[in-house]
Protein backbone atom coordinates (compact mmCIF):
# COMPACT_ATOMS: atom_id res chain seq x y z
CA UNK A 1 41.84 -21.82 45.28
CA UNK A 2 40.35 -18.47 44.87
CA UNK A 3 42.02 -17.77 41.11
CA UNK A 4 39.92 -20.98 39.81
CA UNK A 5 36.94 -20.48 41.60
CA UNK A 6 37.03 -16.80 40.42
CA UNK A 7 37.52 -17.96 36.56
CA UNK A 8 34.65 -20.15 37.11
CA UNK A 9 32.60 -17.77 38.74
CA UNK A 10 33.44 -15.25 35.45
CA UNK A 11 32.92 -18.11 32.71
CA UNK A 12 29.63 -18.71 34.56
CA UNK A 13 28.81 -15.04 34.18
CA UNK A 14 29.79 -15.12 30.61
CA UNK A 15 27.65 -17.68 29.89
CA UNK A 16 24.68 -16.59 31.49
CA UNK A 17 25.34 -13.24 29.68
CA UNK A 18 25.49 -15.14 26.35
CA UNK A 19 22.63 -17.78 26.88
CA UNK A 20 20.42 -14.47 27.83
CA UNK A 21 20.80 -12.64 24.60
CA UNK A 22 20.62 -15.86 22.28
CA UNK A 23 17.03 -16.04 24.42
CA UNK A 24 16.39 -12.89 23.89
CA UNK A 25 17.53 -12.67 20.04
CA UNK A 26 15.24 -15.99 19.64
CA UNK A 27 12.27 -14.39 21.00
CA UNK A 28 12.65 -10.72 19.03
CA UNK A 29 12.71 -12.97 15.63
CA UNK A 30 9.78 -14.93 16.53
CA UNK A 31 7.82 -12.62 17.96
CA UNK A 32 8.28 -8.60 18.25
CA UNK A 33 10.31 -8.15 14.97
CA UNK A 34 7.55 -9.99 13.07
CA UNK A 35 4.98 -7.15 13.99
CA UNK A 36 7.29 -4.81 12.81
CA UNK A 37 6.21 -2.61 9.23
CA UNK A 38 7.38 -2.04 5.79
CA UNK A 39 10.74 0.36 6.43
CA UNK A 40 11.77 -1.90 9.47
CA UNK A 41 10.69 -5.38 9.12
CA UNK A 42 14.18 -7.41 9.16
CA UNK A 43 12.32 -10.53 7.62
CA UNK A 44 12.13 -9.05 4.62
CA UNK A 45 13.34 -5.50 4.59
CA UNK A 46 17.26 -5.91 3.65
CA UNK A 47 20.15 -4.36 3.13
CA UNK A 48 21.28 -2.80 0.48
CA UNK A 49 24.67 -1.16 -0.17
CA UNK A 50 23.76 1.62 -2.55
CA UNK A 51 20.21 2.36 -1.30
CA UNK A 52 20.42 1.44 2.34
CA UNK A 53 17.63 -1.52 2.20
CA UNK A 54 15.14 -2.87 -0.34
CA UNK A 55 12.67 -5.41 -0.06
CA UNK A 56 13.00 -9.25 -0.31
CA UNK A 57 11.50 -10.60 -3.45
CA UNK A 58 8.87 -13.17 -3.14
CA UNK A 59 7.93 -12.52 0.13
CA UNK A 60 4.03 -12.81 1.29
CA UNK A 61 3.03 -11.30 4.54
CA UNK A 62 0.80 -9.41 6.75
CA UNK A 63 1.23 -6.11 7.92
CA UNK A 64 -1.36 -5.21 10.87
CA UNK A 65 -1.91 -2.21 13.00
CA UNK A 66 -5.08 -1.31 15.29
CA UNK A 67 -6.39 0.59 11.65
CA UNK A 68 -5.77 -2.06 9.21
CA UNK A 69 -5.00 -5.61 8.60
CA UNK A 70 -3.46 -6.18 4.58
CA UNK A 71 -1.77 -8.40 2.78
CA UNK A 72 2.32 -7.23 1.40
CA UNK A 73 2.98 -9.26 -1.63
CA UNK A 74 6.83 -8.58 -2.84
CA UNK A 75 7.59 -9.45 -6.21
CA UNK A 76 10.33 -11.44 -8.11
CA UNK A 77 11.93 -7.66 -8.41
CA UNK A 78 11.89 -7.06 -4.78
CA UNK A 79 8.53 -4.37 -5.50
CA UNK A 80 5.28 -4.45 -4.40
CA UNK A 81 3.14 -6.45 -6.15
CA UNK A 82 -0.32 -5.68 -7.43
CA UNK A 83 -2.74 -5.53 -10.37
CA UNK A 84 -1.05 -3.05 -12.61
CA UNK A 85 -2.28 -3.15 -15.91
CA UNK A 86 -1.48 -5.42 -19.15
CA UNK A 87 1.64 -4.95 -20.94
CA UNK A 88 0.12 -3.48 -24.09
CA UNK A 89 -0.41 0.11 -22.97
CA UNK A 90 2.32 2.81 -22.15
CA UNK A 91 4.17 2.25 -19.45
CA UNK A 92 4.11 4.20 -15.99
CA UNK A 93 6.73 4.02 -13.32
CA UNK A 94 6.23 5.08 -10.18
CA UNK A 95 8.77 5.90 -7.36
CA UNK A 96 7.97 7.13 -3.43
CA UNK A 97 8.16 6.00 0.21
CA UNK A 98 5.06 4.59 2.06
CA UNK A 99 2.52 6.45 0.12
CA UNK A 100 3.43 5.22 -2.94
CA UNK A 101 4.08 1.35 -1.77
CA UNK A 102 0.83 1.95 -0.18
CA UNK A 103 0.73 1.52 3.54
CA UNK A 104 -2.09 0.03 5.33
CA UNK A 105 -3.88 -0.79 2.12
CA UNK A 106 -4.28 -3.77 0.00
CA UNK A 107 -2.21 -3.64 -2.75
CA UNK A 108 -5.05 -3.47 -5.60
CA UNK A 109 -6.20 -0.51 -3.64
CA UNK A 110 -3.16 1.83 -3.97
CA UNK A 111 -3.31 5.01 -6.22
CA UNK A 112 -1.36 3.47 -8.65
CA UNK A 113 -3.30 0.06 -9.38
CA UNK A 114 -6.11 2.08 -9.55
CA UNK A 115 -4.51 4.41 -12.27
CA UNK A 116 -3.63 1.43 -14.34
CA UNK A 117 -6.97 0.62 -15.86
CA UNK A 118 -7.98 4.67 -15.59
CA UNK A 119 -5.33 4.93 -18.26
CA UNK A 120 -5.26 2.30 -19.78
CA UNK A 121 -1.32 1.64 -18.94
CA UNK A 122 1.65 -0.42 -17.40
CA UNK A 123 1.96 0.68 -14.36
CA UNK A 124 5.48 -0.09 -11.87
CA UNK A 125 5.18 0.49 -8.39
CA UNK A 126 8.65 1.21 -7.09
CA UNK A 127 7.54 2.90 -3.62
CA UNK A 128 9.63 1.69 -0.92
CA UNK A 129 8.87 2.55 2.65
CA UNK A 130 11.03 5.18 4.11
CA UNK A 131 12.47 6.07 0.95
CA UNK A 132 13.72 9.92 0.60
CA UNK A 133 14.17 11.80 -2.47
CA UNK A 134 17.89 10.71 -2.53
CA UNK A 135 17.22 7.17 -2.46
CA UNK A 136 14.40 7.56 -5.10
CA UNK A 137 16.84 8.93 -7.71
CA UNK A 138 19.37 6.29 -7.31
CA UNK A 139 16.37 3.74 -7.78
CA UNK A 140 15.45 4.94 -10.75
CA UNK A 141 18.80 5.69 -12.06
CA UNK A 142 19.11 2.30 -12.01
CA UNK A 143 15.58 1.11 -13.44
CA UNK A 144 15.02 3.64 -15.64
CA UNK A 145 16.69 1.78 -18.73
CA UNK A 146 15.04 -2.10 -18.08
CA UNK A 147 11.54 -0.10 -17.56
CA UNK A 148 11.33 2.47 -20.28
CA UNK A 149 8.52 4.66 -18.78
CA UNK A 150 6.73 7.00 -21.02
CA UNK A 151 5.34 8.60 -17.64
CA UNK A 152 7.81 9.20 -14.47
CA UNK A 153 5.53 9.71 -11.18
CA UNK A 154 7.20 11.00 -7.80
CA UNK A 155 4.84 11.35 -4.95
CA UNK A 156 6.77 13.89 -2.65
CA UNK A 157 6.06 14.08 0.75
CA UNK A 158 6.97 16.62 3.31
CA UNK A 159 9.40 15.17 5.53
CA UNK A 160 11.62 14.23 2.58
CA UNK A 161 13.54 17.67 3.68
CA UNK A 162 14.32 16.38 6.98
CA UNK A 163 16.06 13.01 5.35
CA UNK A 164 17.93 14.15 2.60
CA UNK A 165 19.96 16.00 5.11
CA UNK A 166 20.78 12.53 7.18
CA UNK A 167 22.67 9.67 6.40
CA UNK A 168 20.89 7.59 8.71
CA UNK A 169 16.62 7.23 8.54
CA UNK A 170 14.11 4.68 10.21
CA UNK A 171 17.15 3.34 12.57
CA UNK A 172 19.48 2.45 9.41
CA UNK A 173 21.89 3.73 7.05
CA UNK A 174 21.09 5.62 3.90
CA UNK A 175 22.70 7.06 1.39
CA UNK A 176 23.35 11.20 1.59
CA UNK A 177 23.90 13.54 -1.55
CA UNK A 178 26.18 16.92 -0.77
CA UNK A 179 25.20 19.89 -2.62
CA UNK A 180 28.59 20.93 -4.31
CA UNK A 181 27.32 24.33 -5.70
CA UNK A 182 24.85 23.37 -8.68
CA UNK A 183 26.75 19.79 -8.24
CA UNK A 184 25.62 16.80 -6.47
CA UNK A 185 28.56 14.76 -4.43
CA UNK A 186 27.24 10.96 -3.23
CA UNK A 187 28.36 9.92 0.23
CA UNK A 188 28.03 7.48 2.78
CA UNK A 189 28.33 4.57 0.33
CA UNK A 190 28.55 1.80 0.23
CA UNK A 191 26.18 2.09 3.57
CA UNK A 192 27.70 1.32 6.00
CA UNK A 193 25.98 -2.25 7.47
CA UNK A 194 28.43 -3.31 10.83
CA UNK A 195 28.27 -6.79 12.07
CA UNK A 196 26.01 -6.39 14.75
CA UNK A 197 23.16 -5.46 12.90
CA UNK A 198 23.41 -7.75 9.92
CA UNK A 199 23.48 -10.73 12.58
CA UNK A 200 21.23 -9.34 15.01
CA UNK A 201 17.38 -8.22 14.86
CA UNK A 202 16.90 -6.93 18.78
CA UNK A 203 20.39 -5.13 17.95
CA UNK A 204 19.17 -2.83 15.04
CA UNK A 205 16.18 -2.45 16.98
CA UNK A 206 17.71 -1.53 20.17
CA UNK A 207 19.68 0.69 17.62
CA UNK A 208 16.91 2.18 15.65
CA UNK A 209 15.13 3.54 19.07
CA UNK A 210 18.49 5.05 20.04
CA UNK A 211 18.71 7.19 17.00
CA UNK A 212 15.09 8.08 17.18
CA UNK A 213 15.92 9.31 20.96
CA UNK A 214 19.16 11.26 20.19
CA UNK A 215 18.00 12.41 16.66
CA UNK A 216 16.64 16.17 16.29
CA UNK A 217 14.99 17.50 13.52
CA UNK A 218 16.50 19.88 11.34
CA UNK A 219 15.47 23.49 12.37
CA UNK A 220 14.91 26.50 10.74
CA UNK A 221 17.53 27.23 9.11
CA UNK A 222 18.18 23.70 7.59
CA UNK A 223 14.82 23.64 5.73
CA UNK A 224 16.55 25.94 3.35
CA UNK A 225 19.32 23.71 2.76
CA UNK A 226 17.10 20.78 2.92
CA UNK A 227 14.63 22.12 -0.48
CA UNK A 228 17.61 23.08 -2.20
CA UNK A 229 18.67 19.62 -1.85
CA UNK A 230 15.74 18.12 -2.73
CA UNK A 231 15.09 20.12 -5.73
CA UNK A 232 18.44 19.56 -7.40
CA UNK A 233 17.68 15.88 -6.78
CA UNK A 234 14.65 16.36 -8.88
CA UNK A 235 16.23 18.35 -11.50
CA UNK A 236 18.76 15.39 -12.07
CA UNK A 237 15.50 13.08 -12.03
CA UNK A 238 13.90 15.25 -14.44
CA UNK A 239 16.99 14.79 -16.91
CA UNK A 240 17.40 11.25 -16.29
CA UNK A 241 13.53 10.77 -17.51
CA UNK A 242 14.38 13.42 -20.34
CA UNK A 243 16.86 11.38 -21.59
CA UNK A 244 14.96 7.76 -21.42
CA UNK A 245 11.75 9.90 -23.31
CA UNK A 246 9.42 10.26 -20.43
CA UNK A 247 7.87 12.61 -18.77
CA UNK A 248 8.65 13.68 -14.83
CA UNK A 249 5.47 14.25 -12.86
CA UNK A 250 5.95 14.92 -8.60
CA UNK A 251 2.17 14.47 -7.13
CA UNK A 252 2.48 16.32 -3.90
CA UNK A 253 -0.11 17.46 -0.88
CA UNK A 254 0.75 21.04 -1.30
CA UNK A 255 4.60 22.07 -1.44
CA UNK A 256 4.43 25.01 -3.96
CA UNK A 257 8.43 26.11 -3.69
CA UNK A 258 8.24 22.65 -6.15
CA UNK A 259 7.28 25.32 -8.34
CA UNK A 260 10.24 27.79 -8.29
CA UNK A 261 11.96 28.13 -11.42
CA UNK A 262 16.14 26.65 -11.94
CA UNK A 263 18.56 29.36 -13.07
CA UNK A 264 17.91 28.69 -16.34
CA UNK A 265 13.94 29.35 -16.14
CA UNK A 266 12.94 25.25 -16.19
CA UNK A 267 10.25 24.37 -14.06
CA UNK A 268 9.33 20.33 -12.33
CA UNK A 269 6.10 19.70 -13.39
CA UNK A 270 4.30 19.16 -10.34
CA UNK A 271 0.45 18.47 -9.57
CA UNK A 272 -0.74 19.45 -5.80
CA UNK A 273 -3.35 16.57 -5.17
CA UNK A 274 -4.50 18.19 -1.88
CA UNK A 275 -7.84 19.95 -3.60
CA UNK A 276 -9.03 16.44 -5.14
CA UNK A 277 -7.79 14.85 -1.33
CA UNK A 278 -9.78 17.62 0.58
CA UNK A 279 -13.06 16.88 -1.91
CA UNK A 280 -13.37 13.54 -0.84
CA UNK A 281 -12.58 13.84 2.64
CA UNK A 282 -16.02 15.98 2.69
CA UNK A 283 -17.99 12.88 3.06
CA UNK A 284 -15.92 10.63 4.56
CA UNK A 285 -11.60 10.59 5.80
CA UNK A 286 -9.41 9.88 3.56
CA UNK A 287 -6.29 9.20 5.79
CA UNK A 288 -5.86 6.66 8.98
CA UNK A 289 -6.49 8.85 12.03
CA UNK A 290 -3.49 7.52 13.83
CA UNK A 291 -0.77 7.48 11.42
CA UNK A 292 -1.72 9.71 8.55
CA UNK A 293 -1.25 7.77 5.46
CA UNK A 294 -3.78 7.61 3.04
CA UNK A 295 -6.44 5.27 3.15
CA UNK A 296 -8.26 3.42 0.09
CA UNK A 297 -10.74 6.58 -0.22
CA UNK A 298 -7.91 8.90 -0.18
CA UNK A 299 -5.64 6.64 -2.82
CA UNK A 300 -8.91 6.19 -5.02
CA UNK A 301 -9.26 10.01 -5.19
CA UNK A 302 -5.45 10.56 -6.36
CA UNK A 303 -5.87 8.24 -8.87
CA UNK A 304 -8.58 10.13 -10.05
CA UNK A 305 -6.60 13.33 -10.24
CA UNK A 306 -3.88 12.11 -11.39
CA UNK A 307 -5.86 10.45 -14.48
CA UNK A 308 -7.69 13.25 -15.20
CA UNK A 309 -4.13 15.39 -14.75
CA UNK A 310 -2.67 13.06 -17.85
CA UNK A 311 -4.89 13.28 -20.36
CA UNK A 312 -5.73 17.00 -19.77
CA UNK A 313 -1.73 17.14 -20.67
CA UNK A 314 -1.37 14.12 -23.09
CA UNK A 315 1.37 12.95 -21.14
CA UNK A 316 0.96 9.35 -22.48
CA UNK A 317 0.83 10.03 -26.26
């Protein structure tokens, strides 16, 4: 008597266990995951073996926080779509994380659909939130041919250093270049995308806020490591554009070892867009107070520089 009341008693358990996290995988999709951002958003931030995830084309949705409340258009390409430009002019293509895509602004408001008509050009935004410099090269690596840019933009930003030296960012896996001497060695690909989370949203969230919890930062004596990284990354950017006939251009807030010469005395041509930022934050912000990113004030105003920046160096002729 007591062996098949005890296997009910366990298939009961089981079953309770089950029926609890299909109710509580039903409720994540319909309602937490949905408020989720651009680098985490399962409904339409997916996986993608080479650069860890991309964006869904053809999705339309909302992305809300207590500072804004804009519309995410993704295009047929699986890129953020906005008003760019005709198809006449040269063409501009543009690569970042959630300054370049444009977080918490609409998307004719980013820096980029803004330079468009400034210049008179194409312009491709190919910012994808949570992006690192890594991921950024292998992007355009493979768009670089299809787009044929005159004009190669990067916009840099500062924790880039941290995630280069990871193989794991925003709760997922990501691609991870070794430095090899002067050499670059790919690993961690294809990433790595285990059952659990490509069936399961609460999993990779559950997942995601373990990693942020165990996760340290890189210390001292990693940021080293961590530039190097990144600027041998941009040296094999800057002869991948060299090669397709454009022009490599990193916008960054500051950052001046950009500057430091290679062994062989070639320089990344960088602009630092924190004067023309700090100039228009004198009469009113131009970043969200909570999260940082730059608002439509602060994208108009690198769009500005960055015009000004291109013709000053006839980067489009």
């Amino acid at each position: 008597m007591a062996g098949p009341l005890l296997r009910r008693r366990i298939l009961l358990a089981l079953a309770a266990t089950a029926g609890s996290l299909l109710l509580g995988e039903g409720a994540w999709r319909m309602w937490r995951s949905r408020g989720y951002g651009p680098t985490t958003n399962p409904h339409y931030v997916v996986h993608d073996d080479l650069l860890g995830w991309r964006y869904r084309p053809g999705t339309v949705v909302r992305h809300r926080s207590r500072e804004f409340d804009v519309e995410v258009r993704i295009d047929e390409r699986g890129f953020r779509a906005a008003p760019t430009g005709g198809s006449a002019g040269p063409r501009i293509l543009a690569l970042g994380d959630s300054i370049t895509f444009g977080w918490g602004v609409e998307g004719g408001e980013t820096f980029l659909a803004r330079l468009a008509p400034l210049l008179g050009a194409e312009v491709s935004n190919l910012g994808v939130s949570g992006y690192a410099t890594d991921q950024e090269l292998l992007l355009f690596e493979q768009e670089r041919i299809a787009r044929r840019p005159r004009l190669v933009l990067l916009a840099y930003w500062r924790n880039d250093v941290e995630e280069v030296l990871s193989s794991t960012a925003h709760g997922k896996g990501k691609p991870r270049f070794r430095l090899l001497g002067d050499d670059l060695e790919l690993t961690n690909v294809p990433v790595p995308f285990p059952f659990w989370e490509r069936h399961s949203f609460l999993f990779r969230s559950i997942k995601r806020h373990l990693l942020e919890a165990v996760s340290s930062k890189p210390g001292p004596a990693e940021i080293p490591e961590g530039r190097r990284l990144v600027r041998r990354l941009l040296r094999r950017m800057d002869g991948a554009a060299r090669e397709a006939g454009a022009t490599l251009l990193v916008l960054a807030d500051g950052e001046p070892w950009l500057d430091e010469p290679f062994e062989d005395g070639v320089r990344l041509r960088r602009l630092d867009v924190s004067g023309a930022l700090h100039r228009a934050g004198e009469t009113a912000g131009v970043t969200f107070p909570r999260d940082g990113h730059w608002n439509a004030r602060g994208h108009a105003a690198v769009a500005e520089a960055v015009a000004a920046y291109a013709r000053e160096e006839g980067l489009l002729r």
